[in-house]
N, C-alpha and C. Protein backbone atom coordinates (compact mmCIF):
# COMPACT_ATOMS: atom_id res chain seq x y z
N UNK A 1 0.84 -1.17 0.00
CA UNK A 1 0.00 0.00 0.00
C UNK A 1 0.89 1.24 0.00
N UNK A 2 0.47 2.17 -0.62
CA UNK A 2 1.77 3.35 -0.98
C UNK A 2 0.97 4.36 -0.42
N UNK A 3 1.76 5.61 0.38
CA UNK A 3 1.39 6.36 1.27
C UNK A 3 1.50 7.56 0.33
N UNK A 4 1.11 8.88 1.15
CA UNK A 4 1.46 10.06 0.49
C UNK A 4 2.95 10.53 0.73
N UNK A 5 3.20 11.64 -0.24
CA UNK A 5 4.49 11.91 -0.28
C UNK A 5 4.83 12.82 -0.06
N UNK A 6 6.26 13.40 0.81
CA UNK A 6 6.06 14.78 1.42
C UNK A 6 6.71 15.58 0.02
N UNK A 7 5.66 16.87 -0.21
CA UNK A 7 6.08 17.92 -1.69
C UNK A 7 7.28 18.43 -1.25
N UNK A 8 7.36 19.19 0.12
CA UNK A 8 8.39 19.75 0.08
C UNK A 8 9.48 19.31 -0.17
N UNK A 9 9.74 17.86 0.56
CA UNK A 9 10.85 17.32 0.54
C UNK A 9 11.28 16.98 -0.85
N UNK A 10 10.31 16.42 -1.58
CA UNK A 10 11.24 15.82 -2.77
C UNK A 10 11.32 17.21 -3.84
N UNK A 11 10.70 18.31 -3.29
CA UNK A 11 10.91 19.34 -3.77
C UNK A 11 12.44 19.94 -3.36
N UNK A 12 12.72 20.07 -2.69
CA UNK A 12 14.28 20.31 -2.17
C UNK A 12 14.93 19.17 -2.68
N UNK A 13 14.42 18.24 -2.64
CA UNK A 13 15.65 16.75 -3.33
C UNK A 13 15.90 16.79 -4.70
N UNK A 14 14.55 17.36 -5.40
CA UNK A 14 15.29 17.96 -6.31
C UNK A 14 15.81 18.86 -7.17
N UNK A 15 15.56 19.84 -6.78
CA UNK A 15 16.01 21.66 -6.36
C UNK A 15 17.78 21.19 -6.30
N UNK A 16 18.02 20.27 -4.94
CA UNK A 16 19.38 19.86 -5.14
C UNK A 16 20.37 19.04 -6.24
N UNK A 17 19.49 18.47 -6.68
CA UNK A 17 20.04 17.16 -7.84
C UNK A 17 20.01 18.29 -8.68
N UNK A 18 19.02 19.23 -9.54
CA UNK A 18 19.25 20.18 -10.24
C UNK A 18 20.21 20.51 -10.38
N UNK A 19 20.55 21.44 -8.98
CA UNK A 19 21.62 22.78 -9.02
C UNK A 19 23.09 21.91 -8.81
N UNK A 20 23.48 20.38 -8.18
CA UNK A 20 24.44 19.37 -8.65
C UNK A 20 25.01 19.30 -10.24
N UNK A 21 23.77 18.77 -10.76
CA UNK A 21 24.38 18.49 -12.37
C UNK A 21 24.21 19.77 -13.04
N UNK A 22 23.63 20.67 -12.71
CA UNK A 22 24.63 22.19 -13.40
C UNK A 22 26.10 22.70 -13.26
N UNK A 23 26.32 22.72 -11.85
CA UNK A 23 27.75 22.74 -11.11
C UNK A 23 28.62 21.48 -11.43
N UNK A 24 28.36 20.41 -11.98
CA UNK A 24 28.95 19.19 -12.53
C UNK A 24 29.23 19.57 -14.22
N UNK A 25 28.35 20.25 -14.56
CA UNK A 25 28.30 20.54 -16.23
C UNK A 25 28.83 21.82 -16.59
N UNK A 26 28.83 22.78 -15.85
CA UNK A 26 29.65 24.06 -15.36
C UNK A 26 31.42 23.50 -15.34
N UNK A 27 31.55 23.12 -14.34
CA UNK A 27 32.87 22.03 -14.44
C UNK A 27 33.74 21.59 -15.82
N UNK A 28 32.86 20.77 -16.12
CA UNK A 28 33.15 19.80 -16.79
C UNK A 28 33.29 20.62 -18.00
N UNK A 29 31.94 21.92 -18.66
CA UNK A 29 32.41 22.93 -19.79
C UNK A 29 33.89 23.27 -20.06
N UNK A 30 33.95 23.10 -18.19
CA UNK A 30 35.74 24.85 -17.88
C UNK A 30 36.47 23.82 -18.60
N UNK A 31 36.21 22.50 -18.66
CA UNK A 31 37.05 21.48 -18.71
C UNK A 31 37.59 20.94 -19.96
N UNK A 32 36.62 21.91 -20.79
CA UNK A 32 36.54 21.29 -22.64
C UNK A 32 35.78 19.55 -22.41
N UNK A 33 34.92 19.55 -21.64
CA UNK A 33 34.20 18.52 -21.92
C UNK A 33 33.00 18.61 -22.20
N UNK A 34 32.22 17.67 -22.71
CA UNK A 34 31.04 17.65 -23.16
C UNK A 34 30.49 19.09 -23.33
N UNK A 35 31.24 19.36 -24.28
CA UNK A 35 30.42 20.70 -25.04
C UNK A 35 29.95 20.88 -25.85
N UNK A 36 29.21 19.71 -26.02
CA UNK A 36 27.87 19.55 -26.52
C UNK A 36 26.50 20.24 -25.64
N UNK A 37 27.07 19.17 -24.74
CA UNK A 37 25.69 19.28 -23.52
C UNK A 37 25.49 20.83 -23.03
N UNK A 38 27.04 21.31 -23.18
CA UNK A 38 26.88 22.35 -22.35
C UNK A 38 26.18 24.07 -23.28
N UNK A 39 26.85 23.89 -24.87
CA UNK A 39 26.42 24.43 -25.58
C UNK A 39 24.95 24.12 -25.25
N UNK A 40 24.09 23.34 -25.09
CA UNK A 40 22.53 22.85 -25.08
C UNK A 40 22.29 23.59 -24.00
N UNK A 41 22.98 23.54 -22.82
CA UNK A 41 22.15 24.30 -21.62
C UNK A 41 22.71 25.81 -21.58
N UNK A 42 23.55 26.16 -22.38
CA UNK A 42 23.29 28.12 -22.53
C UNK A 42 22.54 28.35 -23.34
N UNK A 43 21.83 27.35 -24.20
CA UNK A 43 20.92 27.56 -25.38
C UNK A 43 19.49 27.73 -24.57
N UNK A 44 19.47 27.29 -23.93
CA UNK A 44 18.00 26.48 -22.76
C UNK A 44 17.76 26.92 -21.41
N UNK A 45 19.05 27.62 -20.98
CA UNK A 45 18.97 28.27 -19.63
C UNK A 45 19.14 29.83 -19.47
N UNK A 46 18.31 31.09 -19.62
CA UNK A 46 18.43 32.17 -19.27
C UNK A 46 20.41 32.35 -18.76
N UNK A 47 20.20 31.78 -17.52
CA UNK A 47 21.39 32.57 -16.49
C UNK A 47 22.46 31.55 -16.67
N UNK A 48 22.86 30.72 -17.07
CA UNK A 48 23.75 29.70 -17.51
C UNK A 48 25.18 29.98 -18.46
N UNK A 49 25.76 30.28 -17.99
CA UNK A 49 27.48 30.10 -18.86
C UNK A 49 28.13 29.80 -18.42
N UNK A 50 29.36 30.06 -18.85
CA UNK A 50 30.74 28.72 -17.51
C UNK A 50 31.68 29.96 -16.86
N UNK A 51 31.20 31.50 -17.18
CA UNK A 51 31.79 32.40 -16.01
C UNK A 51 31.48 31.46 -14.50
N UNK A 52 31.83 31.71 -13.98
CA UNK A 52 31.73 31.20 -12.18
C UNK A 52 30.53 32.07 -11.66
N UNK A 53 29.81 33.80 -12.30
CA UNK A 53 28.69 33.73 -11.70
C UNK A 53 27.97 32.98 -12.71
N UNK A 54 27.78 32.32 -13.62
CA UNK A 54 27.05 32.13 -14.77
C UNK A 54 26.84 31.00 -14.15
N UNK A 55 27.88 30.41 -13.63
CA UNK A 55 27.40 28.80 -13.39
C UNK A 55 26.87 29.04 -11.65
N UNK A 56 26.81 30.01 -11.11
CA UNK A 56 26.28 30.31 -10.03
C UNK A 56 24.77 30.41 -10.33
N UNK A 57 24.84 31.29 -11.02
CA UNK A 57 23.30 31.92 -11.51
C UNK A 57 22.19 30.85 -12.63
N UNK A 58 22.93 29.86 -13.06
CA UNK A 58 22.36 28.28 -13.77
C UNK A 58 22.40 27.71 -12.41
N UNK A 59 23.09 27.40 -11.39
CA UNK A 59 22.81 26.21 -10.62
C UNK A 59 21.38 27.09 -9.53
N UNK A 60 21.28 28.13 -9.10
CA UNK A 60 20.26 28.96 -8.44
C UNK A 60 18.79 28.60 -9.52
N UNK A 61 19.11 29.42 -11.19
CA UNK A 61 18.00 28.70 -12.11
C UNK A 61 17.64 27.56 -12.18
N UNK A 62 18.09 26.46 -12.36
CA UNK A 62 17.86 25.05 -12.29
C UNK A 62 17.65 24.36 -10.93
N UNK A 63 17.76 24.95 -9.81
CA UNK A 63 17.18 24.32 -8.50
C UNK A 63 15.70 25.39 -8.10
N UNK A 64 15.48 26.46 -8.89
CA UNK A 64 13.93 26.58 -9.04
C UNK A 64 13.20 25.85 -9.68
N UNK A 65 13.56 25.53 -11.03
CA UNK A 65 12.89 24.78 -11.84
C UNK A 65 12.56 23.13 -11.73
N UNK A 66 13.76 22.57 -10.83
CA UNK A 66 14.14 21.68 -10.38
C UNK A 66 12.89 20.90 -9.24
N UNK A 67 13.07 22.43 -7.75
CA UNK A 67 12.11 22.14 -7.01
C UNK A 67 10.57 22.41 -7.81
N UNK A 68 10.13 23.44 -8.58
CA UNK A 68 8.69 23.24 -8.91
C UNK A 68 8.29 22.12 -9.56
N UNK A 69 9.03 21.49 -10.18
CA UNK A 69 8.63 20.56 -11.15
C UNK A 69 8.65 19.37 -9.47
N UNK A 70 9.40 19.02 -9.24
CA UNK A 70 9.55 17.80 -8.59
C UNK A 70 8.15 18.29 -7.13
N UNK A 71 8.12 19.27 -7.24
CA UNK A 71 6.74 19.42 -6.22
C UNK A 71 5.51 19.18 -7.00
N UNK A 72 5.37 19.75 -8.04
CA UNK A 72 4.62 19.45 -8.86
C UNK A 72 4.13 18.04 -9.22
N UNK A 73 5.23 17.57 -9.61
CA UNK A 73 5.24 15.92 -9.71
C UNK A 73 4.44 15.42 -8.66
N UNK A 74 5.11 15.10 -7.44
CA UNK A 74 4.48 15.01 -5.94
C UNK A 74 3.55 15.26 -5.79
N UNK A 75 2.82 16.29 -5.70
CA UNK A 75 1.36 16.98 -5.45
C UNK A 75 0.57 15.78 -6.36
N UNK A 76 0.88 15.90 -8.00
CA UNK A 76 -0.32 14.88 -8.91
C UNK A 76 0.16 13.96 -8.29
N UNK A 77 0.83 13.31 -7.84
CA UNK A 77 1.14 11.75 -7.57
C UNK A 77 -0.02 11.56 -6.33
N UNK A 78 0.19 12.45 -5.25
CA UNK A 78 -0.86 12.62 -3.82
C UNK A 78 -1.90 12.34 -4.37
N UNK A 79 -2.57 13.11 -5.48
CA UNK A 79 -4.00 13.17 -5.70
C UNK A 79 -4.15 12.17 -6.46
N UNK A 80 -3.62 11.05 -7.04
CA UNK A 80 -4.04 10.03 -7.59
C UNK A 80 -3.74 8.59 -6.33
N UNK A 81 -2.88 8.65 -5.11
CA UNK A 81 -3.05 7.78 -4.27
C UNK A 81 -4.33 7.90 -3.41
């Protein structure tokens, strides 16, 4: 039997996993790696480049977007248990 699920929390869980693999992909740009991916997320992210505030200001963007969605998620999941 599956219970309800707390929004906030997996809203912060993933607000954090977000603003992780930006600061991992931020990195990894400075790094001449996968700049592919990374070209894709200055294409896709307002505040996103591999300056150090850029990748400040992508990992802050992507742990908003991060937590609404994953609260979001949560909330429909509640109302269908």
């Amino acid at each position: 039997m599956a219970g309800k699920l707390n929004e906030a929390a997996f809203g912060y869980a993933g607000a954090s996993v977000s603003a992780l693999g930006m600061l991992l992909l931020g990195l990894l740009g400075n790094l001449g790696l996968y700049s592919s991916g990374v070209r894709m997320m200055m294409d896709r992210h307002m505040f996103f480049s591999l300056s150090p505030l850029g990748i400040i200001t992508g990992m802050i963007e992507a742990a908003v977007i991060g937590y609404v969605f994953s609260y979001a998620f949560v909330l429909l999941y509640n109302k269908f248990v």
